[in-house]
Protein backbone atom coordinates (compact mmCIF):
# COMPACT_ATOMS: atom_id res chain seq x y z
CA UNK A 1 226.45 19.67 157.12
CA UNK A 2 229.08 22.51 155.71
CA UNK A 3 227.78 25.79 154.67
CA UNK A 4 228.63 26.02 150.64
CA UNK A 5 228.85 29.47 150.85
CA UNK A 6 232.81 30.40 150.81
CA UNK A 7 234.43 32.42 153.37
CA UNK A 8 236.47 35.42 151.75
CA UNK A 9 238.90 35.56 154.46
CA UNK A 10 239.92 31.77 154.11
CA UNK A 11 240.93 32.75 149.90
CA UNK A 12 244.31 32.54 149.19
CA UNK A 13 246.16 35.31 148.88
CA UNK A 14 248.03 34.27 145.75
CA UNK A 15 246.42 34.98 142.29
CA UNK A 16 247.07 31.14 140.99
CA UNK A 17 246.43 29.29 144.31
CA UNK A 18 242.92 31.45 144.45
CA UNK A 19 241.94 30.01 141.06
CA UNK A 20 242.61 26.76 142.06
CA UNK A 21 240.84 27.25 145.71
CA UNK A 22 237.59 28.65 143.68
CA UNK A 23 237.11 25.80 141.14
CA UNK A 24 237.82 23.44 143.93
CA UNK A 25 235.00 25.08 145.92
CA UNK A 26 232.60 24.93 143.23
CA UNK A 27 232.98 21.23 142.65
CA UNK A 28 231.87 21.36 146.46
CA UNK A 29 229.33 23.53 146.19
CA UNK A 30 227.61 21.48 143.22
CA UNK A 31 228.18 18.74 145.33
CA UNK A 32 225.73 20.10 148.37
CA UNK A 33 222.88 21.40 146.10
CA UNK A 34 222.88 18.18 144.04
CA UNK A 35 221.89 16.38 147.49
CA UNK A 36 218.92 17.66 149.40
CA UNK A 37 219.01 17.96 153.37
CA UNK A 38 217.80 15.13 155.30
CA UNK A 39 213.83 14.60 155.27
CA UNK A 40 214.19 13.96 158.96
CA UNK A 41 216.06 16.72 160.02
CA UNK A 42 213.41 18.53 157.87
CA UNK A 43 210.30 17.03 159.41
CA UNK A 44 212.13 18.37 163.24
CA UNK A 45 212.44 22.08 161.65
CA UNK A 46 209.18 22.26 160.29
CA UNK A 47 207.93 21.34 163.45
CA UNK A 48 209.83 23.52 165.53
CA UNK A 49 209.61 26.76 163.20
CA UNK A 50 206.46 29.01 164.95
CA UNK A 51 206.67 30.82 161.37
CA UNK A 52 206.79 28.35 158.35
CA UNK A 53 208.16 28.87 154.96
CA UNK A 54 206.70 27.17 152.04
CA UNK A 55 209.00 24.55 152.30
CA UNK A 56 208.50 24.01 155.97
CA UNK A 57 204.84 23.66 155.60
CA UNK A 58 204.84 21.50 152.43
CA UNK A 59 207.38 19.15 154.88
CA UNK A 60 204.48 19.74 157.83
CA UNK A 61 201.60 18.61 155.18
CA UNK A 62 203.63 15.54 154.89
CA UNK A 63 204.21 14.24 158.68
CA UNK A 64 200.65 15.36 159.01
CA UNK A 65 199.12 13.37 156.15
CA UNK A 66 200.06 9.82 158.13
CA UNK A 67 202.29 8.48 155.02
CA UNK A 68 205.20 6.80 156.18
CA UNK A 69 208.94 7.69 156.57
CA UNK A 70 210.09 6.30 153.39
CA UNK A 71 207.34 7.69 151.72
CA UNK A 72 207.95 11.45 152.98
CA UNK A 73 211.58 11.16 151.60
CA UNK A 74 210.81 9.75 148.68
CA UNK A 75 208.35 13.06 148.28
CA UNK A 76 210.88 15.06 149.52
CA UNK A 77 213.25 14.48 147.04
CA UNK A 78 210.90 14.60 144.06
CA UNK A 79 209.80 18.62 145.76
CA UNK A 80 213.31 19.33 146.41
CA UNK A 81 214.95 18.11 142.90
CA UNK A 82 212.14 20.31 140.73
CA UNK A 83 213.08 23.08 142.91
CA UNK A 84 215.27 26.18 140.90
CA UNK A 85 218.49 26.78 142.54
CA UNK A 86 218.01 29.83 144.27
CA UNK A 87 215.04 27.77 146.33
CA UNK A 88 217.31 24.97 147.05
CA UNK A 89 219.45 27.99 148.57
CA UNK A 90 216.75 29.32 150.59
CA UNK A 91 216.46 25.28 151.86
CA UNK A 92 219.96 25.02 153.14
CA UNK A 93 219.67 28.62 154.65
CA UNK A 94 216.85 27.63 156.67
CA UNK A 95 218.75 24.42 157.79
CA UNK A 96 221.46 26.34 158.92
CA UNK A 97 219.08 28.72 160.53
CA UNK A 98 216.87 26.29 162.06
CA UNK A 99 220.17 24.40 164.20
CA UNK A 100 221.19 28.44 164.75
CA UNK A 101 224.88 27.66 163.31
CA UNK A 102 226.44 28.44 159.92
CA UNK A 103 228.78 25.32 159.23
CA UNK A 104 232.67 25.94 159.20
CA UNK A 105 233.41 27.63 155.64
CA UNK A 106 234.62 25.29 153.29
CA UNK A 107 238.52 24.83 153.65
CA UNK A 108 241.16 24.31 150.73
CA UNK A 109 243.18 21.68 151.13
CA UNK A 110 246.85 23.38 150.75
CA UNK A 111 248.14 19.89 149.54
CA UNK A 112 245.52 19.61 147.12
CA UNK A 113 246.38 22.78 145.31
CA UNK A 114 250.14 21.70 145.47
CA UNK A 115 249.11 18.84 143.83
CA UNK A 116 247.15 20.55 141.10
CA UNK A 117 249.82 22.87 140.05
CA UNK A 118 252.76 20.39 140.25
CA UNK A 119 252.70 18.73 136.73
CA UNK A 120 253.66 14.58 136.94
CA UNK A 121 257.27 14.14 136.32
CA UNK A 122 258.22 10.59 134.29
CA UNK A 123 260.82 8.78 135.47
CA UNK A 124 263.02 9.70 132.55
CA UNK A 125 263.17 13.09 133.31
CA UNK A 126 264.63 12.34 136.46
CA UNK A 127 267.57 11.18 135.17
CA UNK A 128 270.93 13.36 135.01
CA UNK A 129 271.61 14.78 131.18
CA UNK A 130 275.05 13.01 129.61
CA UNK A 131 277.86 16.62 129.70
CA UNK A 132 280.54 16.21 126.88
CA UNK A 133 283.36 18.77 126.47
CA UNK A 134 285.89 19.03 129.15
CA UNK A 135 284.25 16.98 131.35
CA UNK A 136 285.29 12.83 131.42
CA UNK A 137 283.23 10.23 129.92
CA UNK A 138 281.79 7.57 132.77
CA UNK A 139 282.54 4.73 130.91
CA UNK A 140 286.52 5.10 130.46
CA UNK A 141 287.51 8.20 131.76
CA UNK A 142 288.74 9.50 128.50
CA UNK A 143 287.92 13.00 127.36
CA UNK A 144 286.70 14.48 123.89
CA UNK A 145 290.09 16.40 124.17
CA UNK A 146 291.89 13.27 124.83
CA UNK A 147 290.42 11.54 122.07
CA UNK A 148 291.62 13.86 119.73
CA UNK A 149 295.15 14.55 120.68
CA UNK A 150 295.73 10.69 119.71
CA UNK A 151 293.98 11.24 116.59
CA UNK A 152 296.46 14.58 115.94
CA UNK A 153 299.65 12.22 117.24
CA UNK A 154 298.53 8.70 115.21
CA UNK A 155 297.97 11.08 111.76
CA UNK A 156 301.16 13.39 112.43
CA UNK A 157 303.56 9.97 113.55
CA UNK A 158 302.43 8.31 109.86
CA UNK A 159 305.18 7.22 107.85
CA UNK A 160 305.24 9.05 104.57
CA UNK A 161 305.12 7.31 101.40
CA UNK A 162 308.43 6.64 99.49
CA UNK A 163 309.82 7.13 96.44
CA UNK A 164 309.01 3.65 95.43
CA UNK A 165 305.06 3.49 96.66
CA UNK A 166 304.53 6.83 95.16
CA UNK A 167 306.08 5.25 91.77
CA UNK A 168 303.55 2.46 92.07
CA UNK A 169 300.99 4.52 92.19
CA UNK A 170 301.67 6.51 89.15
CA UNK A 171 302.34 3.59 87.23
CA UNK A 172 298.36 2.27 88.63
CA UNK A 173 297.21 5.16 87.45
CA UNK A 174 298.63 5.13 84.03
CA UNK A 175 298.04 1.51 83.94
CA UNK A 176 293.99 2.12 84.68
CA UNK A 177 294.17 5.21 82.21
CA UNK A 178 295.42 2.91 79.56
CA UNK A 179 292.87 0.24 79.95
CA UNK A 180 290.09 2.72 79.62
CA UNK A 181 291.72 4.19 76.63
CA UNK A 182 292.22 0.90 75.14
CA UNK A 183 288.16 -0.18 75.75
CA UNK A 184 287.10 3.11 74.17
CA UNK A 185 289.40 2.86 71.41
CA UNK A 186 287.87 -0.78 70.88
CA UNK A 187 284.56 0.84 71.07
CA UNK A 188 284.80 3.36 68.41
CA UNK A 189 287.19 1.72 66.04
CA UNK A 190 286.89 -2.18 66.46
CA UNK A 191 286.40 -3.27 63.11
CA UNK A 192 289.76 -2.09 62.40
CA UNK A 193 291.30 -4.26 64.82
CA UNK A 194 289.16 -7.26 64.79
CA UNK A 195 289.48 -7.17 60.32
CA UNK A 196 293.29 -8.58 60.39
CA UNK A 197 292.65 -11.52 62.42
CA UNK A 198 289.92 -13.05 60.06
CA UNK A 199 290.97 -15.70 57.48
CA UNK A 200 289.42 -18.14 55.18
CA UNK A 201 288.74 -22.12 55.97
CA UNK A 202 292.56 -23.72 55.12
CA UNK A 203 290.30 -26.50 54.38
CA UNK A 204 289.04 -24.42 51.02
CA UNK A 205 291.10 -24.13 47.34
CA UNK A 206 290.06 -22.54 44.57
CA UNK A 207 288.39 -25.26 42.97
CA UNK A 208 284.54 -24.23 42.07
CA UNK A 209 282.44 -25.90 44.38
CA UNK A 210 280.27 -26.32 41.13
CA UNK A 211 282.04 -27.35 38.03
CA UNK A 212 278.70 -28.54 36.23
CA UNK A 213 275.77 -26.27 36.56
CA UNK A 214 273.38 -29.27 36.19
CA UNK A 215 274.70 -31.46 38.32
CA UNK A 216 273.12 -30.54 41.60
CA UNK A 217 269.32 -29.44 42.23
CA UNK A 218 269.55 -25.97 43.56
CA UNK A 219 267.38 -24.71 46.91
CA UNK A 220 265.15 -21.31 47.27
CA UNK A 221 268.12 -20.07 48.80
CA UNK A 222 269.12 -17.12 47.77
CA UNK A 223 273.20 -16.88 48.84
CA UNK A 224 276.76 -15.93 46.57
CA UNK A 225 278.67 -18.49 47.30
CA UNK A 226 282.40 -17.84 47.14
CA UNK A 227 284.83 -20.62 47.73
CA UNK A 228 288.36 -19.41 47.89
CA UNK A 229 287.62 -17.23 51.03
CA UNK A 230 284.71 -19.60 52.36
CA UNK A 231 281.90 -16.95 51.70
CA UNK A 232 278.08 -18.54 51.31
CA UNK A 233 275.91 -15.45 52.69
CA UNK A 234 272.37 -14.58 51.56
CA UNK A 235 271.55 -12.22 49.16
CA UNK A 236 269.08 -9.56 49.79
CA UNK A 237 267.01 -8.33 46.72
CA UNK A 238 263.79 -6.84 48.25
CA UNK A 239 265.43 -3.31 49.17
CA UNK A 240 264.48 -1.15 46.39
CA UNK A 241 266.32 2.16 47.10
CA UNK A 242 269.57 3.01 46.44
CA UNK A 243 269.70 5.48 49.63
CA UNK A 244 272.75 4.95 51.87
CA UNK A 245 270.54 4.53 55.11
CA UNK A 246 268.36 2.36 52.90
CA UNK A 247 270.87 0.20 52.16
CA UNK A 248 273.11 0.06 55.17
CA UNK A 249 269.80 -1.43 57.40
CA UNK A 250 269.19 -4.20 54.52
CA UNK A 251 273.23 -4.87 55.23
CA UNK A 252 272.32 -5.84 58.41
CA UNK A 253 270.39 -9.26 56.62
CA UNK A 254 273.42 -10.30 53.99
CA UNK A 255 275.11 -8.71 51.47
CA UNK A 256 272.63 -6.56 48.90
CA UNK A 257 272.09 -6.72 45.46
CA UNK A 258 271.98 -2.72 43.76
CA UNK A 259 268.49 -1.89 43.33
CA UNK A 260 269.15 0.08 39.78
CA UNK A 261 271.33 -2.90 38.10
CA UNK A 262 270.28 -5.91 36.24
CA UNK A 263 269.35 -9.27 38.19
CA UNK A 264 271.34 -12.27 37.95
CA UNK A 265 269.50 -13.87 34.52
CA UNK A 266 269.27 -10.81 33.19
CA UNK A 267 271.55 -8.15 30.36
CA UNK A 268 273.52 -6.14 31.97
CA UNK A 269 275.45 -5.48 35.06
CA UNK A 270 274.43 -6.83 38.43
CA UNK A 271 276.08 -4.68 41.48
CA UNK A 272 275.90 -6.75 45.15
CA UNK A 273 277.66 -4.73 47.99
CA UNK A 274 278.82 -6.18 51.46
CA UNK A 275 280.59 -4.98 54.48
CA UNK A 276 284.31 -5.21 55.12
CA UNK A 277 284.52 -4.46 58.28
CA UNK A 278 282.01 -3.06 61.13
CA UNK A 279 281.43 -2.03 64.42
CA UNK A 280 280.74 -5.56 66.35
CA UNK A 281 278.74 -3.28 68.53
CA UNK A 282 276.08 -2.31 65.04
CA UNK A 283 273.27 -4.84 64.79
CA UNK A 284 273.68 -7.26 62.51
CA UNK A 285 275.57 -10.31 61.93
CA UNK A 286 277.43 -9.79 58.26
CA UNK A 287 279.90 -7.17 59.30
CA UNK A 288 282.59 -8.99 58.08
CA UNK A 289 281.23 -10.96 54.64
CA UNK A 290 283.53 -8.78 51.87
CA UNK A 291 286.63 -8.92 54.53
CA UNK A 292 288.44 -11.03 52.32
CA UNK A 293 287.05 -9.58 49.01
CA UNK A 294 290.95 -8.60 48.29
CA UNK A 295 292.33 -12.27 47.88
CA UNK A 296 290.26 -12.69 44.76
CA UNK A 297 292.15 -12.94 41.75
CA UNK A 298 291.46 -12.88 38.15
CA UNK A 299 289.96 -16.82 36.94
CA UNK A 300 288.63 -17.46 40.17
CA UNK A 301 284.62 -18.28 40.58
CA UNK A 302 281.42 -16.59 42.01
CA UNK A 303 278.14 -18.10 42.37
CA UNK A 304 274.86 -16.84 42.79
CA UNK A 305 272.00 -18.85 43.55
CA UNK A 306 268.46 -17.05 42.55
CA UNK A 307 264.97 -18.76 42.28
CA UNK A 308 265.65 -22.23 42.04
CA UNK A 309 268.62 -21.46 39.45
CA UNK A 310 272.33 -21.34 39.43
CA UNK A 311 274.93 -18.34 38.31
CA UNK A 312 278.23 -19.34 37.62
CA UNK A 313 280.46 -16.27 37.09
CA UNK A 314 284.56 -15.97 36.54
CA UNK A 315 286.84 -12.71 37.94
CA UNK A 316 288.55 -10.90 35.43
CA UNK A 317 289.29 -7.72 37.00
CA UNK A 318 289.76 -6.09 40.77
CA UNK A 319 290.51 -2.21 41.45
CA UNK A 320 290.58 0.13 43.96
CA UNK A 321 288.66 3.08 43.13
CA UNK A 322 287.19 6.26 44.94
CA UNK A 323 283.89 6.40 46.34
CA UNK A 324 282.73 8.84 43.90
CA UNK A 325 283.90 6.67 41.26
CA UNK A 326 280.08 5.49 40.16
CA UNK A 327 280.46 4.03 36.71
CA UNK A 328 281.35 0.61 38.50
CA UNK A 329 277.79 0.55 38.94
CA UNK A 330 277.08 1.12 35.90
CA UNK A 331 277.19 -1.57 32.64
CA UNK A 332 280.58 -3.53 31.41
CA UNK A 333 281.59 -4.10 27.91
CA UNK A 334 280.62 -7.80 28.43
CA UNK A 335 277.20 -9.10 28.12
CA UNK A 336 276.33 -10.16 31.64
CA UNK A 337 278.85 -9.43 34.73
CA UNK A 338 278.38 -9.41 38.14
CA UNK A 339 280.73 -6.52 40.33
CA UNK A 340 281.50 -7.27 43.65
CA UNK A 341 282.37 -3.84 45.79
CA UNK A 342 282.98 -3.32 49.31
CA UNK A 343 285.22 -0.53 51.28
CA UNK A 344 289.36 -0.73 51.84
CA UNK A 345 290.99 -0.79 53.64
CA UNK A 346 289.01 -2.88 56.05
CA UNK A 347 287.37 -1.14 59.00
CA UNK A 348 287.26 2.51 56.78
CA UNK A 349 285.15 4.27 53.78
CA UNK A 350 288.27 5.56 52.29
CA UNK A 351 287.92 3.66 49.02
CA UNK A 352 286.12 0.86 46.90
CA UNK A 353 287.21 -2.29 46.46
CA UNK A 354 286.09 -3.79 43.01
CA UNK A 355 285.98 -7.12 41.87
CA UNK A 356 284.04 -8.05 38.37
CA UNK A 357 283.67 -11.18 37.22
CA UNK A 358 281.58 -12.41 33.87
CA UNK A 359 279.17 -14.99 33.67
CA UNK A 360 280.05 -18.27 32.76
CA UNK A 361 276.99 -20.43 33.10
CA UNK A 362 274.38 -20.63 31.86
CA UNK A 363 274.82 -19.37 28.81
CA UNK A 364 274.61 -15.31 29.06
CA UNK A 365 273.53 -15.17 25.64
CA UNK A 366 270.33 -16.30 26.77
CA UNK A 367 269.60 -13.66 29.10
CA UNK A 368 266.52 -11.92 29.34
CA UNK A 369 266.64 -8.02 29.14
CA UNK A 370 267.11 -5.95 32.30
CA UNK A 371 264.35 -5.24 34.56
CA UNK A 372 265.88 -2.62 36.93
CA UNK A 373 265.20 0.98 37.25
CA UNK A 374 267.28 3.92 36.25
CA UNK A 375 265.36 7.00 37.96
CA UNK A 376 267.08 7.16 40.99
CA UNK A 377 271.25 7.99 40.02
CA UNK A 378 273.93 6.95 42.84
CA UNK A 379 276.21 9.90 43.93
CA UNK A 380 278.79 7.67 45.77
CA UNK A 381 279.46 4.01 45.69
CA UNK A 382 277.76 2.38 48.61
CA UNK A 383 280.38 2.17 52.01
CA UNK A 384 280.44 0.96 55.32
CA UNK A 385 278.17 1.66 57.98
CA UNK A 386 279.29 4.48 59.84
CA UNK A 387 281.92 4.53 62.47
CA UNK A 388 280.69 4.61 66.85
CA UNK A 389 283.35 7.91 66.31
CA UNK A 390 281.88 9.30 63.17
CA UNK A 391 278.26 8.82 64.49
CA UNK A 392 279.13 11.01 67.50
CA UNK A 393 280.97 13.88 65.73
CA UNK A 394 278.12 14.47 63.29
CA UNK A 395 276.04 14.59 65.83
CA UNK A 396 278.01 17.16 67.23
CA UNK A 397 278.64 18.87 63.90
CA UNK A 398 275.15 18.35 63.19
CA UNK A 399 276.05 16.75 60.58
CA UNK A 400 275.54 12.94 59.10
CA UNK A 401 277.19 10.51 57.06
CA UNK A 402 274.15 8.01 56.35
């Protein structure tokens, strides 16, 4: 059995390789003292030792007291695992003794220390790192430098443009600029382009589309009904302020009727206001009712329909006044009128169209008095809705036009 004690002139010499050595010593060491020697070899010593230590005479009590051989070792082991360590030392040193022989020292396997301090190399380490730069590539035997002299030669040998591609590609350019131009333009001033191009039904004349008042029941529709430019819009008469903002978001339901003049029925002079011309981009879908407010002349007929009843009314006068022009809303020297207004030219707030017309039937004598309220006073005559272009330079200005 080897002698766990290490010999100091079998310790490597070098610092890392003498770590190594010692722990792999102690694993051997632990190894011997976990085991106890053989309880035969111990039953020969005790016997043979003239001067017996405690351990040799608690082994002589034992071959002594007749138990058998698997009995002793089974009591050896229990006496020799409770022992402390330095009394399992004193065991093994009077083994070793007892056969008059230290065993050989405990030798370090060289190889096993190589082994320890050579970490495991993966296979992919192994392998030989891809060089670039000067040296050539496996696959075609082209270099980096190669590879960009033909991109220097293929950019350098390009033809140049000529005089007639470089022509096409100012007039692209122009032709792209333009388009834009055109859709923005579009965008911020549409209802000037789109007013010209709307026209009344050919199929209309100016014959009154009612020529006896009582001669049709009338709906709960509330429209104005205008048949020589094919006009039969509602009327919207719940908006009671006269505010431009007010009024221009009740535009977007039909043309409105004043909130400070007379209603049809009554004394007085009833005011209705509708859009020329708007942005088609602005909600609504009366942009265009008043468009062709112009082609009214002077005998033609207006109707309002208003509660179940009919208003038959005749035009006897169209101007063009300026929006600050307010006694248009104001009464007529006739009885009971109805005034038409709306902005010109189409598509701007430059001026006021107005077109008055008196009423014909029923009979206005009969009238009731006017209803309407007078504490609010206009300061211009109601417009279009502002422009896309107007809306974004007062809000740059800080400044508004509603």
């Amino acid at each position: 059995m080897a002698d766990p004690s290490p010999n100091p002139s079998n310790t490597p010499k070098d610092p890392q390789d003498k770590d190594l050595a010692a722990d792999v010593i102690r694993q051997k060491i632990a190894g011997l003292y976990h085991e106890e020697p053989n309880a035969k070899e111990e039953v020969k010593i005790a016997e043979s030792s003239p001067h017996r230590s405690k351990h040799q005479k608690f082994m002589h009590e034992l071959t002594t007291s007749g138990k058998s051989l698997a009995d002793i070792q089974t009591a050896w082991h229990n006496y020799y695992q409770a022992l402390p360590d330095d009394e399992k030392h004193a065991v093994w040193q009077e083994f070793y003794a007892s056969h008059n022989a230290h065993a050989a020292p405990a030798t370090v396997d060289r190889a096993e220390i190589q082994k320890a301090q050579t970490p495991t190399l993966h296979h992919h380490a192994l392998k030989p790192k891809p060089s670039y730069g000067k040296k050539r590539l496996e696959t075609d035997n082209t270099t980096i430098g190669d590879i960009k002299d033909r991109i220097v030669k293929k950019a350098s040998s390009s033809k140049k443009l000529s005089r007639k591609q470089h022509l096409q590609s100012i007039m692209f350019g122009f032709g792209m600029g333009a388009i834009v131009l055109l859709v923005m333009l579009f965008g911020f001033f549409n209802e000037r382009f789109v007013a010209p191009f709307i026209t009344p039904s050919k199929a209309v004349s100016n014959t009154p589309i009612i020529i006896d008042p009582n001669s049709a029941a009338v709906g709960n529709e509330q429209e104005i009904i205008i048949p020589k430019i094919n006009v039969e819009i509602p009327v919207v008469y719940d908006e009671p302020s006269i505010k431009e903002a007010a009024v221009q978001k009740a535009l977007e339901r039909g043309v409105v009727h004043y909130a400070n003049t007379p209603n049809p029925g009554e004394k007085g002079n009833a005011v209705i206001v509708g859009h020329s011309s708007n942005n088609i981009l602005n909600q609504g879908k009366y942009k265009f009712a008043f468009v062709l407010l112009k082609r009214l002349e002077p005998g033609d007929t207006v109707i309002l329909t208003k509660n179940g009843k009919r208003y038959v009314y005749k035009v006897y006068e169209k101007k063009i006044v300026k929006p600050t022009e307010v006694s248009v809303l104001g009464p007529t020297a006739k009885p009971a009128t109805l005034t038409l207004i709306t902005c010109d030219p189409p598509g701007t707030s430059i001026n006021r169209l107005v077109v008055v017309a008196e009423q014909i039937s029923p009979d206005p004598a009969k009238n009731k008095a006017s209803t309407a309220s007078t504490t609010e006073a206009a300061e211009l005559v109601p417009g279009n809705a502002p422009t896309l272009w107007s809306r974004i330079t007062g809000w740059l200005t800080g400044s508004s036009d509603e």
